[in-house]
C-alpha atoms as a PDB file:
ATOM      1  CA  UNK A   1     163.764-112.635  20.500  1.00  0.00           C
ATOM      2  CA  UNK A   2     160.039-111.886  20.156  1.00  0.00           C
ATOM      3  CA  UNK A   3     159.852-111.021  23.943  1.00  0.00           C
ATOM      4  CA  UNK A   4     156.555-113.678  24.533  1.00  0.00           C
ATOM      5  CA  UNK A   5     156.354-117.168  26.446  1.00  0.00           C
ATOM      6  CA  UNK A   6     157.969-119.802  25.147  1.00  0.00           C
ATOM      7  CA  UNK A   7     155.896-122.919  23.704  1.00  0.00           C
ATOM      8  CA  UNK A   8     156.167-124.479  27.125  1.00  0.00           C
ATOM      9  CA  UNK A   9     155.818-121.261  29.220  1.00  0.00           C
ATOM     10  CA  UNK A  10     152.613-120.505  27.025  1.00  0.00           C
ATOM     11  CA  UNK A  11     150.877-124.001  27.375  1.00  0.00           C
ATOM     12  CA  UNK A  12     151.955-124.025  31.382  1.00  0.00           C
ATOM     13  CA  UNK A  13     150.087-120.310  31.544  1.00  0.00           C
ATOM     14  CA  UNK A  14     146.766-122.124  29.722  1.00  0.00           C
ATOM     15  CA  UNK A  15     146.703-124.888  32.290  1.00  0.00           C
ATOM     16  CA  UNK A  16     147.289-122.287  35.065  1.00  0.00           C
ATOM     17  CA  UNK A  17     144.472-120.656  33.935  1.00  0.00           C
ATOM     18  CA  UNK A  18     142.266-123.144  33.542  1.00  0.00           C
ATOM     19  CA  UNK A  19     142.896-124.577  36.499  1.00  0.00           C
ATOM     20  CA  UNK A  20     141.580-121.029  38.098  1.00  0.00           C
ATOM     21  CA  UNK A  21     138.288-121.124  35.900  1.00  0.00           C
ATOM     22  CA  UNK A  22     139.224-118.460  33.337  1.00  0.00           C
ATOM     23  CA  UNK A  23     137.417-117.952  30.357  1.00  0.00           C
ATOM     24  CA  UNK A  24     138.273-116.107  27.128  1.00  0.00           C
ATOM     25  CA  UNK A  25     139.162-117.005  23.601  1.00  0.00           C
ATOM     26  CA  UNK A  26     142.461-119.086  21.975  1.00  0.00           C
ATOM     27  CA  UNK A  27     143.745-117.675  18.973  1.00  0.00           C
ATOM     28  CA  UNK A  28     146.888-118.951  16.706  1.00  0.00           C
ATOM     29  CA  UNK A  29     148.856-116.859  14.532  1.00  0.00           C
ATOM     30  CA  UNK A  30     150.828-118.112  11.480  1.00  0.00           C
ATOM     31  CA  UNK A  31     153.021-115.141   9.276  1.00  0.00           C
ATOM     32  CA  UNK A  32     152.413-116.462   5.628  1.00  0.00           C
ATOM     33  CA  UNK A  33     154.810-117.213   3.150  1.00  0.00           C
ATOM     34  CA  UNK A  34     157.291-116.805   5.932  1.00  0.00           C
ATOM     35  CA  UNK A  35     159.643-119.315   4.618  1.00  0.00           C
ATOM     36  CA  UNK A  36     159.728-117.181   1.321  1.00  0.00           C
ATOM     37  CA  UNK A  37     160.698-114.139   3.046  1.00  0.00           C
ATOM     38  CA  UNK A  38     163.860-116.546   5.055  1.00  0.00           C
ATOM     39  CA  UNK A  39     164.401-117.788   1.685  1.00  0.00           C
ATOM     40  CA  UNK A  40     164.686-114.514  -0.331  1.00  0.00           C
ATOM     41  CA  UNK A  41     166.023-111.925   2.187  1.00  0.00           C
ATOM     42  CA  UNK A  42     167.822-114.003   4.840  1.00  0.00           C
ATOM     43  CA  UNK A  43     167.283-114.993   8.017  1.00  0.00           C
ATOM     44  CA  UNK A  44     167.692-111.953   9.685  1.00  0.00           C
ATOM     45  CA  UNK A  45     164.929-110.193   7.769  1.00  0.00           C
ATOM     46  CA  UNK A  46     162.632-112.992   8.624  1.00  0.00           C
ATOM     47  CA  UNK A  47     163.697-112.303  12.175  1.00  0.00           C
ATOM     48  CA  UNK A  48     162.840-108.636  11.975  1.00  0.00           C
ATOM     49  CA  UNK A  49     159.886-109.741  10.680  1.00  0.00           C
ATOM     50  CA  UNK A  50     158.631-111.936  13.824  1.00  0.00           C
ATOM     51  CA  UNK A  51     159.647-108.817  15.764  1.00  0.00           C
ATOM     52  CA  UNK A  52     157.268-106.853  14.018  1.00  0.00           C
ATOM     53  CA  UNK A  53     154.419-109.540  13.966  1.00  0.00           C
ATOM     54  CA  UNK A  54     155.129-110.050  17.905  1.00  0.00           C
ATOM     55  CA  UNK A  55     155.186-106.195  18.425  1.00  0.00           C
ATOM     56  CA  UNK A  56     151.512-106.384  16.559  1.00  0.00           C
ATOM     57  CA  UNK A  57     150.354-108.619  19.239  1.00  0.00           C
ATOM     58  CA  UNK A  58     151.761-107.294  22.137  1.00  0.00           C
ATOM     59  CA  UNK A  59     150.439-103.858  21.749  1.00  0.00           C
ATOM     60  CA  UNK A  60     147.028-105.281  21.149  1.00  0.00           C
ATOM     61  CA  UNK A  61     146.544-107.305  24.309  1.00  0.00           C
ATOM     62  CA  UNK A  62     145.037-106.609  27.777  1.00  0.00           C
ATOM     63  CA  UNK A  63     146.153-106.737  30.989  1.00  0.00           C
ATOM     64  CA  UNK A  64     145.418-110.470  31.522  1.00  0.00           C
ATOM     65  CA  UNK A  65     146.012-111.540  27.895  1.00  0.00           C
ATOM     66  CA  UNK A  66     148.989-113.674  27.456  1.00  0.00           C
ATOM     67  CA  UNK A  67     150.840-115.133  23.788  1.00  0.00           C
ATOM     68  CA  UNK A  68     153.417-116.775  22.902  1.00  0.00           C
ATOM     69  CA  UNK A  69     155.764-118.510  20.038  1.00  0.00           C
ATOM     70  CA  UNK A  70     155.002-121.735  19.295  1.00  0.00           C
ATOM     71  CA  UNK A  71     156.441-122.636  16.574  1.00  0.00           C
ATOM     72  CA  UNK A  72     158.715-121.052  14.063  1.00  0.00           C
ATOM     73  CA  UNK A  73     156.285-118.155  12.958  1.00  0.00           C
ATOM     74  CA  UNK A  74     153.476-119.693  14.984  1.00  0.00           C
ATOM     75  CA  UNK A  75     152.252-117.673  17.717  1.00  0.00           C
ATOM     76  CA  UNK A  76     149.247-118.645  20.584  1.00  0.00           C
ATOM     77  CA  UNK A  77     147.132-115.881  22.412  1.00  0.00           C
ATOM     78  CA  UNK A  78     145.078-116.344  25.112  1.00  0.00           C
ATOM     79  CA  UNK A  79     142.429-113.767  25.197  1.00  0.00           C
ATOM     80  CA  UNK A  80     141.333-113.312  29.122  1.00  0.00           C
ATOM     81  CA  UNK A  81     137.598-113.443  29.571  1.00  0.00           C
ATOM     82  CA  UNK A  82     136.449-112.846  25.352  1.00  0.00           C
ATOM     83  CA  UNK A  83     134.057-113.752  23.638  1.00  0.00           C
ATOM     84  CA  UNK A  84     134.205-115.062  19.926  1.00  0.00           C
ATOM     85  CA  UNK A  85     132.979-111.506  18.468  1.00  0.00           C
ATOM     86  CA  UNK A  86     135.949-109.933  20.867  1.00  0.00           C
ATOM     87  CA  UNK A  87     138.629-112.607  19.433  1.00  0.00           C
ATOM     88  CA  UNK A  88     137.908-111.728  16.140  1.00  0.00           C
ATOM     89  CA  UNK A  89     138.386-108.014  16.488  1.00  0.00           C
ATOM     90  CA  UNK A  90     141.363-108.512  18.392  1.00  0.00           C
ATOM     91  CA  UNK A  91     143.193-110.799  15.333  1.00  0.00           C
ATOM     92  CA  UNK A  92     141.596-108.322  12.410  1.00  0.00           C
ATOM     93  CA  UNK A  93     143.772-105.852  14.613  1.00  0.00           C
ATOM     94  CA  UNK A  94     146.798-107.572  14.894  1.00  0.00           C
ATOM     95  CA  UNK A  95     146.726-108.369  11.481  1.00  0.00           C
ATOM     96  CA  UNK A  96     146.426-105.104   9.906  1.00  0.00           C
ATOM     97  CA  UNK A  97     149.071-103.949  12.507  1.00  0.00           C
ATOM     98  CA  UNK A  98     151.615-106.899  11.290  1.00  0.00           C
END
């Protein structure tokens, strides 16, 4: 649906690259009050709403950045070869794009 790595696909990708010596920053993504908006406008609109938060985050990464779903409206990114400062420019961007 969101059009990222699954859990497992995401968590295989991190030991793949570790396992080549990359470096960069994790980040983890929650939507809040997510179960309010399933709750008050249906499922469907909190779908839409993933798609827009995944959208955010895909048209924010690099090249070599990957992400993922983890969890209901949790979602992992793997920022290839940043720094703290980098992360958190990268997730101030996402979230003003979500």
């Amino acid at each position: 649906m969101t059009g990222g790595l699954t859990r497992e696909a995401f968590f295989a990708e991190m030991a793949r690259a570790s396992t080549e010596g990359r470096t960069g920053a994790f980040l983890v993504a929650d939507a809040d009050h997510f179960k309010r908006i399933n709750d008050d406008f249906g499922h469907q609109t909190g779908d839409e709403a993933l798609v827009v938060i995944a959208s955010s985050i895909a048209s924010t990464l690099g090249v070599r950045d990957f992400w993922g779903r983890i969890g209901g409206e949790e979602f992992a990114i793997f920022l290839d070869g940043s720094d703290r400062s980098e992360a958190v420019a990268v997730a101030e961007t996402i979230r003003r794009k979500a």
